[in-house]
C-alpha atoms as a PDB file:
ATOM      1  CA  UNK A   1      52.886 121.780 163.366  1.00  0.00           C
ATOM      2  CA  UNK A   2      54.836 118.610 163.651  1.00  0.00           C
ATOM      3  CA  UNK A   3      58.014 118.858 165.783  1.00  0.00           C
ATOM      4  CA  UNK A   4      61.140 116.685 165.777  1.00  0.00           C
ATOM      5  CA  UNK A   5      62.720 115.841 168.400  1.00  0.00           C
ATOM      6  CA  UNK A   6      64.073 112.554 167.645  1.00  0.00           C
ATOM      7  CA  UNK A   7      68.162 112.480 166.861  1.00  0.00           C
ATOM      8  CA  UNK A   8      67.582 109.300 164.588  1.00  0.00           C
ATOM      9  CA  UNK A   9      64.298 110.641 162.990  1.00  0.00           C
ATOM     10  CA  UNK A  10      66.939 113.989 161.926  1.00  0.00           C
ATOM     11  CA  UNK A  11      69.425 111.506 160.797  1.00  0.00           C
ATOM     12  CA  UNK A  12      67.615 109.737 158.865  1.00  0.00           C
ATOM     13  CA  UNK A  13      65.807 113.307 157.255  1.00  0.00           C
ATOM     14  CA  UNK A  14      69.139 114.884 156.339  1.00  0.00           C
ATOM     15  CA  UNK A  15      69.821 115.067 153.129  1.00  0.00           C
ATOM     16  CA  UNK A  16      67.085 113.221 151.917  1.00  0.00           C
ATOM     17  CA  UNK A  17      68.089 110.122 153.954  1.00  0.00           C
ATOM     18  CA  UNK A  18      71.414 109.926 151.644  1.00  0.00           C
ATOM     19  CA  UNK A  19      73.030 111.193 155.106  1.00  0.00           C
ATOM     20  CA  UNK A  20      72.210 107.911 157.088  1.00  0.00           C
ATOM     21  CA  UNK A  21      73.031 105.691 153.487  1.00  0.00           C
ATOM     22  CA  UNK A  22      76.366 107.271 153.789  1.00  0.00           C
ATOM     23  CA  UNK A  23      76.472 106.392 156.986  1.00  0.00           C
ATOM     24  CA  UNK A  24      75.686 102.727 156.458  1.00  0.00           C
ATOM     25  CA  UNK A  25      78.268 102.719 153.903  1.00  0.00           C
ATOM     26  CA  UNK A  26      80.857 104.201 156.014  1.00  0.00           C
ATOM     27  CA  UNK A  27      80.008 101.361 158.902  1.00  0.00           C
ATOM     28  CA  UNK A  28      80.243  98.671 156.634  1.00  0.00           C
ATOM     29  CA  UNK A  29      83.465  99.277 154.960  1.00  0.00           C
ATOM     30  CA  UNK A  30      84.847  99.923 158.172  1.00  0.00           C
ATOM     31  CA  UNK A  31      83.581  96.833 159.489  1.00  0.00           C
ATOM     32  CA  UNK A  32      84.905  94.749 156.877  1.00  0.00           C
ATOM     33  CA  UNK A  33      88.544  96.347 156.964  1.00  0.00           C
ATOM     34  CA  UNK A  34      88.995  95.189 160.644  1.00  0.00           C
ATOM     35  CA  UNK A  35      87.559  92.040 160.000  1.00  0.00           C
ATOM     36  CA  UNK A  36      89.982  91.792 156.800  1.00  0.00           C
ATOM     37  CA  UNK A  37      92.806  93.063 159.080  1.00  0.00           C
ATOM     38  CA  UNK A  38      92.381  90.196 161.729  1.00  0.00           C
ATOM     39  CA  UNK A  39      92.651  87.925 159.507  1.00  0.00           C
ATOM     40  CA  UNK A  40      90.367  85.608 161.181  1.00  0.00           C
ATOM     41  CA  UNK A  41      93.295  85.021 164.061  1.00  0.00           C
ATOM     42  CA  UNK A  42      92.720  84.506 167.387  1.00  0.00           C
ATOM     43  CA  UNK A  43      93.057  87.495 169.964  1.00  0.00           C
ATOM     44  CA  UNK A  44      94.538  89.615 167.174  1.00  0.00           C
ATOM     45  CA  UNK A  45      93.168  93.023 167.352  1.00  0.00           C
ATOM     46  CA  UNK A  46      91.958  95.718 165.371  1.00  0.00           C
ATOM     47  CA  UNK A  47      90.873  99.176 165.859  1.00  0.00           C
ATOM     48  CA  UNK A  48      88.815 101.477 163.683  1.00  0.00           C
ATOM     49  CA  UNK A  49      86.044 104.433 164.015  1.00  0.00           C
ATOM     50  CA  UNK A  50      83.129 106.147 162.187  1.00  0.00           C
ATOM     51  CA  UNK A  51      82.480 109.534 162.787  1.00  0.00           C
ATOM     52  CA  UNK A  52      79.367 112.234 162.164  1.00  0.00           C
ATOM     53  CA  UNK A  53      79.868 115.966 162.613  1.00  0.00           C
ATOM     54  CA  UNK A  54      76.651 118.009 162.117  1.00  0.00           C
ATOM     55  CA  UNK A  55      77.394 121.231 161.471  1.00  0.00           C
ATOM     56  CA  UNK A  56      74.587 123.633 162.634  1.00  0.00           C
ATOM     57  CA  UNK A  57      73.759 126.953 162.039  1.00  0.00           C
ATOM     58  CA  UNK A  58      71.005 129.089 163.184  1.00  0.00           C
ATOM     59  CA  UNK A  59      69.848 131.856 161.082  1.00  0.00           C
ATOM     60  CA  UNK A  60      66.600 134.287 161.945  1.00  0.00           C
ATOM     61  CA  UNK A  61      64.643 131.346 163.176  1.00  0.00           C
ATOM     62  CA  UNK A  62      66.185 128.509 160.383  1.00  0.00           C
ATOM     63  CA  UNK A  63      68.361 125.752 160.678  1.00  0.00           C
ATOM     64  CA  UNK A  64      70.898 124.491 158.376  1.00  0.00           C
ATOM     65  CA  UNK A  65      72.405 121.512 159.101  1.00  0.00           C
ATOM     66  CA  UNK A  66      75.239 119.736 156.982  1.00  0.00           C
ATOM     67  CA  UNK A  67      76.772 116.490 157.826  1.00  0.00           C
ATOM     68  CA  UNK A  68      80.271 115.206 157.785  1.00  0.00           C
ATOM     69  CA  UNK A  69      81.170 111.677 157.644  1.00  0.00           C
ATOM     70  CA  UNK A  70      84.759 110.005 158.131  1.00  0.00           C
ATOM     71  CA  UNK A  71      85.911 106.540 159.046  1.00  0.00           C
ATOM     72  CA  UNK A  72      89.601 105.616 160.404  1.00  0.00           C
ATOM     73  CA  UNK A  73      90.774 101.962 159.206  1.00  0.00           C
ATOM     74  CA  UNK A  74      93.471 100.125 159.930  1.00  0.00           C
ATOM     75  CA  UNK A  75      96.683 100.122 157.389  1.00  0.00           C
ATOM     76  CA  UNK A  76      97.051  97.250 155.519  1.00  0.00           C
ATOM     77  CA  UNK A  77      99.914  94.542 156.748  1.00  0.00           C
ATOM     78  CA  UNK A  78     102.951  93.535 155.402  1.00  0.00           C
ATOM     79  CA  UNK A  79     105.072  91.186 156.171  1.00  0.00           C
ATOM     80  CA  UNK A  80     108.872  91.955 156.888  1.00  0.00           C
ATOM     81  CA  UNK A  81     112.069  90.099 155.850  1.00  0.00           C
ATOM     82  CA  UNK A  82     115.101  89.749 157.567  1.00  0.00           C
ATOM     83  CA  UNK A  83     118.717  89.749 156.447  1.00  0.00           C
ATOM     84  CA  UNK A  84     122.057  90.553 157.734  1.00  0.00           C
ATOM     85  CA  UNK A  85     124.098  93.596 156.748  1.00  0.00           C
ATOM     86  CA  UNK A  86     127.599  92.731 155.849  1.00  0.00           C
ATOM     87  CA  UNK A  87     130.690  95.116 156.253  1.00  0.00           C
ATOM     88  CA  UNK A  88     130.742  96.271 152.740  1.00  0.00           C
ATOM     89  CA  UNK A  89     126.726  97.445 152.753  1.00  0.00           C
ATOM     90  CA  UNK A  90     125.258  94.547 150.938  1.00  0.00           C
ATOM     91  CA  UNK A  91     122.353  92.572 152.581  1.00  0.00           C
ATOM     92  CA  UNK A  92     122.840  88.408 153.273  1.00  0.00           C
ATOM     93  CA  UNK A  93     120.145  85.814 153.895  1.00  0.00           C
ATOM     94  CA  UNK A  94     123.177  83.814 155.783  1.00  0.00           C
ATOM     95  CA  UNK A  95     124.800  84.994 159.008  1.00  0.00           C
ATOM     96  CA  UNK A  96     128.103  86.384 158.042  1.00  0.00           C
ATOM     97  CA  UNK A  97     130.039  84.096 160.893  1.00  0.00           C
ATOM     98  CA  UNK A  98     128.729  81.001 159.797  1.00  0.00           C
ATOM     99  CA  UNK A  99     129.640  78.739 157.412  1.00  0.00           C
ATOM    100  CA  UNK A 100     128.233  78.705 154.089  1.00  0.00           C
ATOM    101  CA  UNK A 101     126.556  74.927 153.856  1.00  0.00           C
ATOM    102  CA  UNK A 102     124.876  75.438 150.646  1.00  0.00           C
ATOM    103  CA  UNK A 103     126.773  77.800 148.312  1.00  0.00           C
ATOM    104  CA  UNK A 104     125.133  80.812 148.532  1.00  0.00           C
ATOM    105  CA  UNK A 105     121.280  82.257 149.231  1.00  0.00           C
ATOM    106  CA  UNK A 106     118.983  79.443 147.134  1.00  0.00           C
ATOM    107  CA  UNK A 107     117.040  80.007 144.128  1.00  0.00           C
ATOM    108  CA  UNK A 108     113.844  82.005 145.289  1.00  0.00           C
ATOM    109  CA  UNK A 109     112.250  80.669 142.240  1.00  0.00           C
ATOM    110  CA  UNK A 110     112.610  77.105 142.894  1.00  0.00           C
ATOM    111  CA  UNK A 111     109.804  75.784 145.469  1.00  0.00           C
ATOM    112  CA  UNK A 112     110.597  74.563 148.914  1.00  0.00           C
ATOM    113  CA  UNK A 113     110.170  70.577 147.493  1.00  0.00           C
ATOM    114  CA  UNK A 114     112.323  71.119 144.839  1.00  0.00           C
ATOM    115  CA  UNK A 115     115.392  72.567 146.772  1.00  0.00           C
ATOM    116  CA  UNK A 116     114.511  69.232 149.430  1.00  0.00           C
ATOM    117  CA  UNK A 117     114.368  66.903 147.060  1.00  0.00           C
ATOM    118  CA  UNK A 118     117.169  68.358 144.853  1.00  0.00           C
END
């Protein structure tokens, strides 16, 4: 009678090895997301996990186990932008005390060379 008593010889039995797959899978997409998160910048960090539950139940002398796999990634970013709030409710890209230099919030579909070169 052969006897198992290995946790990664189980792992890699359940389900007909599409357990541990899964598993894989589940690593590698989490992987990537933090990496993706980072952005490749310096000292930024990101946090993520991969979990298994094996759910076991004994029955008469049998076993059944069935596995649960999950991952937590990070949300994706998004920048922010910034205006003032004037006293009527409308939103401003200029500061309401200062003077207007420029007639008003510039064309957002003209690029940054062609409102500095005119």
């Amino acid at each position: 009678m052969q006897r198992i008593r290995d946790s990664n010889t189980i792992i890699g039995l359940l389900e007909n090895g599409e357990l541990a797959q899964r598993l894989t899978t589940e690593m590698m997409e989490t992987l990537a997301a933090l990496q993706e998160h980072t952005g490749g910048r310096p000292k930024v960090k990101a946090k993520g996990s991969v979990s298994l539950k094996l759910n076991i139940e004994v029955v008469d002398g049998t076993v059944t186990i069935e596995a649960e796999t999950s991952s937590k990634r990070p949300k994706p970013v998004h920048g922010s932008s910034f205006y003032w709030l004037l006293d009527d409710g409308s939103l401003s890209t200029q500061h309401p005390k200062q003077i207007d230099m420029f007639g008003g919030p510039r064309d957002a579909s003209r690029g940054v060379t062609d409102v500095i070169h005119g």
